[in-house]
C-alpha atoms as a PDB file:
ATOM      1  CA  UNK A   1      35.415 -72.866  82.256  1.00  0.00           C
ATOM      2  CA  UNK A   2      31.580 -73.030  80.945  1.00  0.00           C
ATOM      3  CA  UNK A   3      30.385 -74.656  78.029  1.00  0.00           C
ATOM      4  CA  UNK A   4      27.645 -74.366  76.774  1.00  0.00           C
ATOM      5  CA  UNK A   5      24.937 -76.635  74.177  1.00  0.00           C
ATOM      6  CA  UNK A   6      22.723 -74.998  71.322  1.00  0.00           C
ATOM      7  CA  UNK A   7      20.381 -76.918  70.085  1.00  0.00           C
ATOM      8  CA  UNK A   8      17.143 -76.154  68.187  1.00  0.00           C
ATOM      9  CA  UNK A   9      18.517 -75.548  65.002  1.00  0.00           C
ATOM     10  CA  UNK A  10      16.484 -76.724  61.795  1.00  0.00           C
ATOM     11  CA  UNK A  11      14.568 -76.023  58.572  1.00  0.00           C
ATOM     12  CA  UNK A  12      11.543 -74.245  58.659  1.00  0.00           C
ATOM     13  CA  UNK A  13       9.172 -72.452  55.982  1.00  0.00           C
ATOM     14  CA  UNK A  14       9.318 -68.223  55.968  1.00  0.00           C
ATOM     15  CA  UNK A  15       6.981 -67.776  58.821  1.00  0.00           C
ATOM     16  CA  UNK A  16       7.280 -70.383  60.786  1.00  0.00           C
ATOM     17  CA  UNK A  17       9.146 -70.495  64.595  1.00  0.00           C
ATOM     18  CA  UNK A  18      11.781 -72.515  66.313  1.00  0.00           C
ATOM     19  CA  UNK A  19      13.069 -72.095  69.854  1.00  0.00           C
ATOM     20  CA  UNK A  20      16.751 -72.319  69.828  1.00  0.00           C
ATOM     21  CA  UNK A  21      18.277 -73.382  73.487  1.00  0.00           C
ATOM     22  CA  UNK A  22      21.740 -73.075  75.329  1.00  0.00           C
ATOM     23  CA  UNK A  23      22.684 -74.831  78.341  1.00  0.00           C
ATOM     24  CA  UNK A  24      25.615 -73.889  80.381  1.00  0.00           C
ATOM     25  CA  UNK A  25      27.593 -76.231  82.388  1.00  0.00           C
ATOM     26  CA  UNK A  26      27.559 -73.932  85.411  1.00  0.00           C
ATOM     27  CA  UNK A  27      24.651 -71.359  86.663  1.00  0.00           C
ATOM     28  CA  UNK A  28      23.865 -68.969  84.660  1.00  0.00           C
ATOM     29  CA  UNK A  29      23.100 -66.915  87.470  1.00  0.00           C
ATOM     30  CA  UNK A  30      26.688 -66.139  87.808  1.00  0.00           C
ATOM     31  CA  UNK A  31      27.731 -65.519  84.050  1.00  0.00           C
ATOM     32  CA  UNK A  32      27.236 -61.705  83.388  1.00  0.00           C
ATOM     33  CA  UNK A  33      26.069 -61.630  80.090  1.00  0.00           C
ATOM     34  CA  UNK A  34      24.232 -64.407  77.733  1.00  0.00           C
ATOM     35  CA  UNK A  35      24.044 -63.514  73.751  1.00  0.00           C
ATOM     36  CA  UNK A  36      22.699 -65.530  70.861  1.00  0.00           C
ATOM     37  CA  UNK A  37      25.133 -64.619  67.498  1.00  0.00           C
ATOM     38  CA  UNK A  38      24.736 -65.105  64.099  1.00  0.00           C
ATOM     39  CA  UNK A  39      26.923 -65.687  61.530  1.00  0.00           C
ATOM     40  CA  UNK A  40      26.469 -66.508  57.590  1.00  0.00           C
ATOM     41  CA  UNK A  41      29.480 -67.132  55.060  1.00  0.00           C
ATOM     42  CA  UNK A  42      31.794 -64.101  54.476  1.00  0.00           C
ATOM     43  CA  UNK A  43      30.277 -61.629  56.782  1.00  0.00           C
ATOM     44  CA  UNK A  44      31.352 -61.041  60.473  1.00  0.00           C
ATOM     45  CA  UNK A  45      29.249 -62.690  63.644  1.00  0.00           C
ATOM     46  CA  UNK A  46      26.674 -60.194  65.107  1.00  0.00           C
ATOM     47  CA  UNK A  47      24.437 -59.688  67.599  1.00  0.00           C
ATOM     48  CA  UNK A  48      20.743 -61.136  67.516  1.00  0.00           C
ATOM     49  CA  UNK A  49      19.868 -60.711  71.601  1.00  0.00           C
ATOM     50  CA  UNK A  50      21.520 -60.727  74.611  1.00  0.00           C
ATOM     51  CA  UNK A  51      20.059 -60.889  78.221  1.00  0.00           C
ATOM     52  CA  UNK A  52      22.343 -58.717  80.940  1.00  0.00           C
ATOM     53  CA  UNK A  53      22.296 -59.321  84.590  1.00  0.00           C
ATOM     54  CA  UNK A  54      19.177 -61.163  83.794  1.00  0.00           C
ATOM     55  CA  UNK A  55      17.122 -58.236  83.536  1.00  0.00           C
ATOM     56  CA  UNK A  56      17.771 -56.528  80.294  1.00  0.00           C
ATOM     57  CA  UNK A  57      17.420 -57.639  77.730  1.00  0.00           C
ATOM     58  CA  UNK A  58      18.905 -55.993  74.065  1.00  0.00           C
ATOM     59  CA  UNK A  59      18.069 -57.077  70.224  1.00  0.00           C
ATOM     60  CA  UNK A  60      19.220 -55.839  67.031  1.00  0.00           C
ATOM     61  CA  UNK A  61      17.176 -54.015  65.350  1.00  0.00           C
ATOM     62  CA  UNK A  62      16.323 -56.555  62.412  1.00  0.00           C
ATOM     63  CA  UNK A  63      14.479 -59.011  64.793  1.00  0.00           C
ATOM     64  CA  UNK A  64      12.783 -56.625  67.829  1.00  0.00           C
ATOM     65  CA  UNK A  65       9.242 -58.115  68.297  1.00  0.00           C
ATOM     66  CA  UNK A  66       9.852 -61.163  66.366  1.00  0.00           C
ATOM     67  CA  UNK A  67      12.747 -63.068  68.537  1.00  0.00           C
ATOM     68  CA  UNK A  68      12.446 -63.133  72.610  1.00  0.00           C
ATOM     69  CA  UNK A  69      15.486 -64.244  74.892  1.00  0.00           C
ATOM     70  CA  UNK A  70      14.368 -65.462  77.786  1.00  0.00           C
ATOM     71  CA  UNK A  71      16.282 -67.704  80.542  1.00  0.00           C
ATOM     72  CA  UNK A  72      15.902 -70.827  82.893  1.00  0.00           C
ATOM     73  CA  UNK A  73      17.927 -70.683  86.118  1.00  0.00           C
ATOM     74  CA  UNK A  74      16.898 -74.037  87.519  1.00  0.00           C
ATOM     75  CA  UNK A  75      17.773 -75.736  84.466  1.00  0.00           C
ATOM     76  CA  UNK A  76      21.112 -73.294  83.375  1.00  0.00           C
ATOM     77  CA  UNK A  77      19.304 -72.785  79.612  1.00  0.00           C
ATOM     78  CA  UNK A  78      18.938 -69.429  77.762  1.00  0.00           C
ATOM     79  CA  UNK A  79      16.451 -69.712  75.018  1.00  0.00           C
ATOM     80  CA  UNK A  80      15.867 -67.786  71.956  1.00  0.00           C
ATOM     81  CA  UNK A  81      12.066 -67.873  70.657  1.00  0.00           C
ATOM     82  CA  UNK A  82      11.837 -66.566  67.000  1.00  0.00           C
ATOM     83  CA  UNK A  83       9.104 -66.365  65.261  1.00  0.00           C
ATOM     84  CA  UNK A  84       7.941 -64.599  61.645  1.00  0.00           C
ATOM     85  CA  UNK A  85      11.166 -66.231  60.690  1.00  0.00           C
ATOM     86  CA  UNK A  86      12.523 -64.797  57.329  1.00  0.00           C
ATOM     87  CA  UNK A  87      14.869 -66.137  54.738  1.00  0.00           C
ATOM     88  CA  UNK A  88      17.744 -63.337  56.080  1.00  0.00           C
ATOM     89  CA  UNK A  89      17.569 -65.162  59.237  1.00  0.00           C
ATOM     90  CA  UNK A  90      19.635 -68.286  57.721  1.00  0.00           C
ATOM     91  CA  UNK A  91      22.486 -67.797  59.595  1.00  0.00           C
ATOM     92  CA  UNK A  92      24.169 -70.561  62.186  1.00  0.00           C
ATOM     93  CA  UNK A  93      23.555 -69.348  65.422  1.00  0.00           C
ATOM     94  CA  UNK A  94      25.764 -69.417  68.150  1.00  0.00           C
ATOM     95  CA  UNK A  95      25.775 -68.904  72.148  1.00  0.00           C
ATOM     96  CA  UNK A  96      28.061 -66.461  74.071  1.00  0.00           C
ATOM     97  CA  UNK A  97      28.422 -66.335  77.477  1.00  0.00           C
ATOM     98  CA  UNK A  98      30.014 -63.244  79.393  1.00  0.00           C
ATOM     99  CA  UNK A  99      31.384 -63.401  82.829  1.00  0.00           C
ATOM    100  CA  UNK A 100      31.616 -60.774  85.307  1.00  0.00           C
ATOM    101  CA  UNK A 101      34.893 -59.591  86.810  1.00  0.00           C
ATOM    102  CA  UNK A 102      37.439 -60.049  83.992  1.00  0.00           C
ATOM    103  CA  UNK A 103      34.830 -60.731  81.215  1.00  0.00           C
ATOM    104  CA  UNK A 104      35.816 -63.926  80.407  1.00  0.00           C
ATOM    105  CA  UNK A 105      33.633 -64.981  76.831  1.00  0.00           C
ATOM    106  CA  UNK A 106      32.824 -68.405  75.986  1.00  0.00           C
ATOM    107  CA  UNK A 107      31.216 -69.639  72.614  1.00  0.00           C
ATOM    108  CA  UNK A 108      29.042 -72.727  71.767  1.00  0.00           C
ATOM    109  CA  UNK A 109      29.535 -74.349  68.567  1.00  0.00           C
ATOM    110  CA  UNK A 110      26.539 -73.339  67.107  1.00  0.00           C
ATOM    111  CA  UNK A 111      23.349 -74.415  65.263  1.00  0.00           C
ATOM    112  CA  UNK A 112      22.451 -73.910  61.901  1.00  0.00           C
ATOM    113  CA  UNK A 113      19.289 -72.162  61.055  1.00  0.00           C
ATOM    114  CA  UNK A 114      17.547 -72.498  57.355  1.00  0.00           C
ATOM    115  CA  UNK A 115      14.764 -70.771  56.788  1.00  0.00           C
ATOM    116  CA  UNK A 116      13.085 -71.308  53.288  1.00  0.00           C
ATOM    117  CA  UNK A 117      11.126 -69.097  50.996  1.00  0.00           C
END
């Protein structure tokens, strides 16, 4: 079992930044895969970055150059930097972690994110 925190979440003006943060309860040097999700009300959860293995890293297409995922083995935390934050990046934001082996995926509760125009 692994569970795992966001915090981070907020209000912020169109423009601004916030780091969003997940810790795990175990190392995150053994979990496979660690994502950062979004959801907003009636459409499905996607992908917003992901970090593999620790060394790739993968974004969707709407945030590339403007949101970094970047990780912290000592303290078990994957963080998501975003910055030039838009109003289409409202969205509560949620943690996924992928293990190896049989692929187990585990889900944080999430974190809402408002960004205002």
């Amino acid at each position: 079992q692994v569970q795992l925190v966001e915090s981070g979440g907020g209000v912020v003006p169109a423009g601004g930044s916030l780091r969003l943060s997940c810790e795990a309860s175990k190392t995150i040097y053994s979990i496979n895969t660690m994502g950062w999700y979004r959801q907003v009300p009636g459409k499905e959860r996607e992908l917003v970055a992901a970090i593999i293995t620790g060394r790739h890293t993968n974004y969707a297409d709407s945030v590339k150059g403007r949101f970094t995922i970047s990780r912290d083995i000592a303290k078990n935390i994957v963080y998501l930097q975003m910055n030039s934050l838009k109003p289409g990046d409202t969205a509560v934001y949620y943690c996924k972690a992928t293990m190896g082996g049989g692929g187990t995926v585990y889900w944080g509760q999430g974190t809402q994110v408002t960004v205002s125009s």
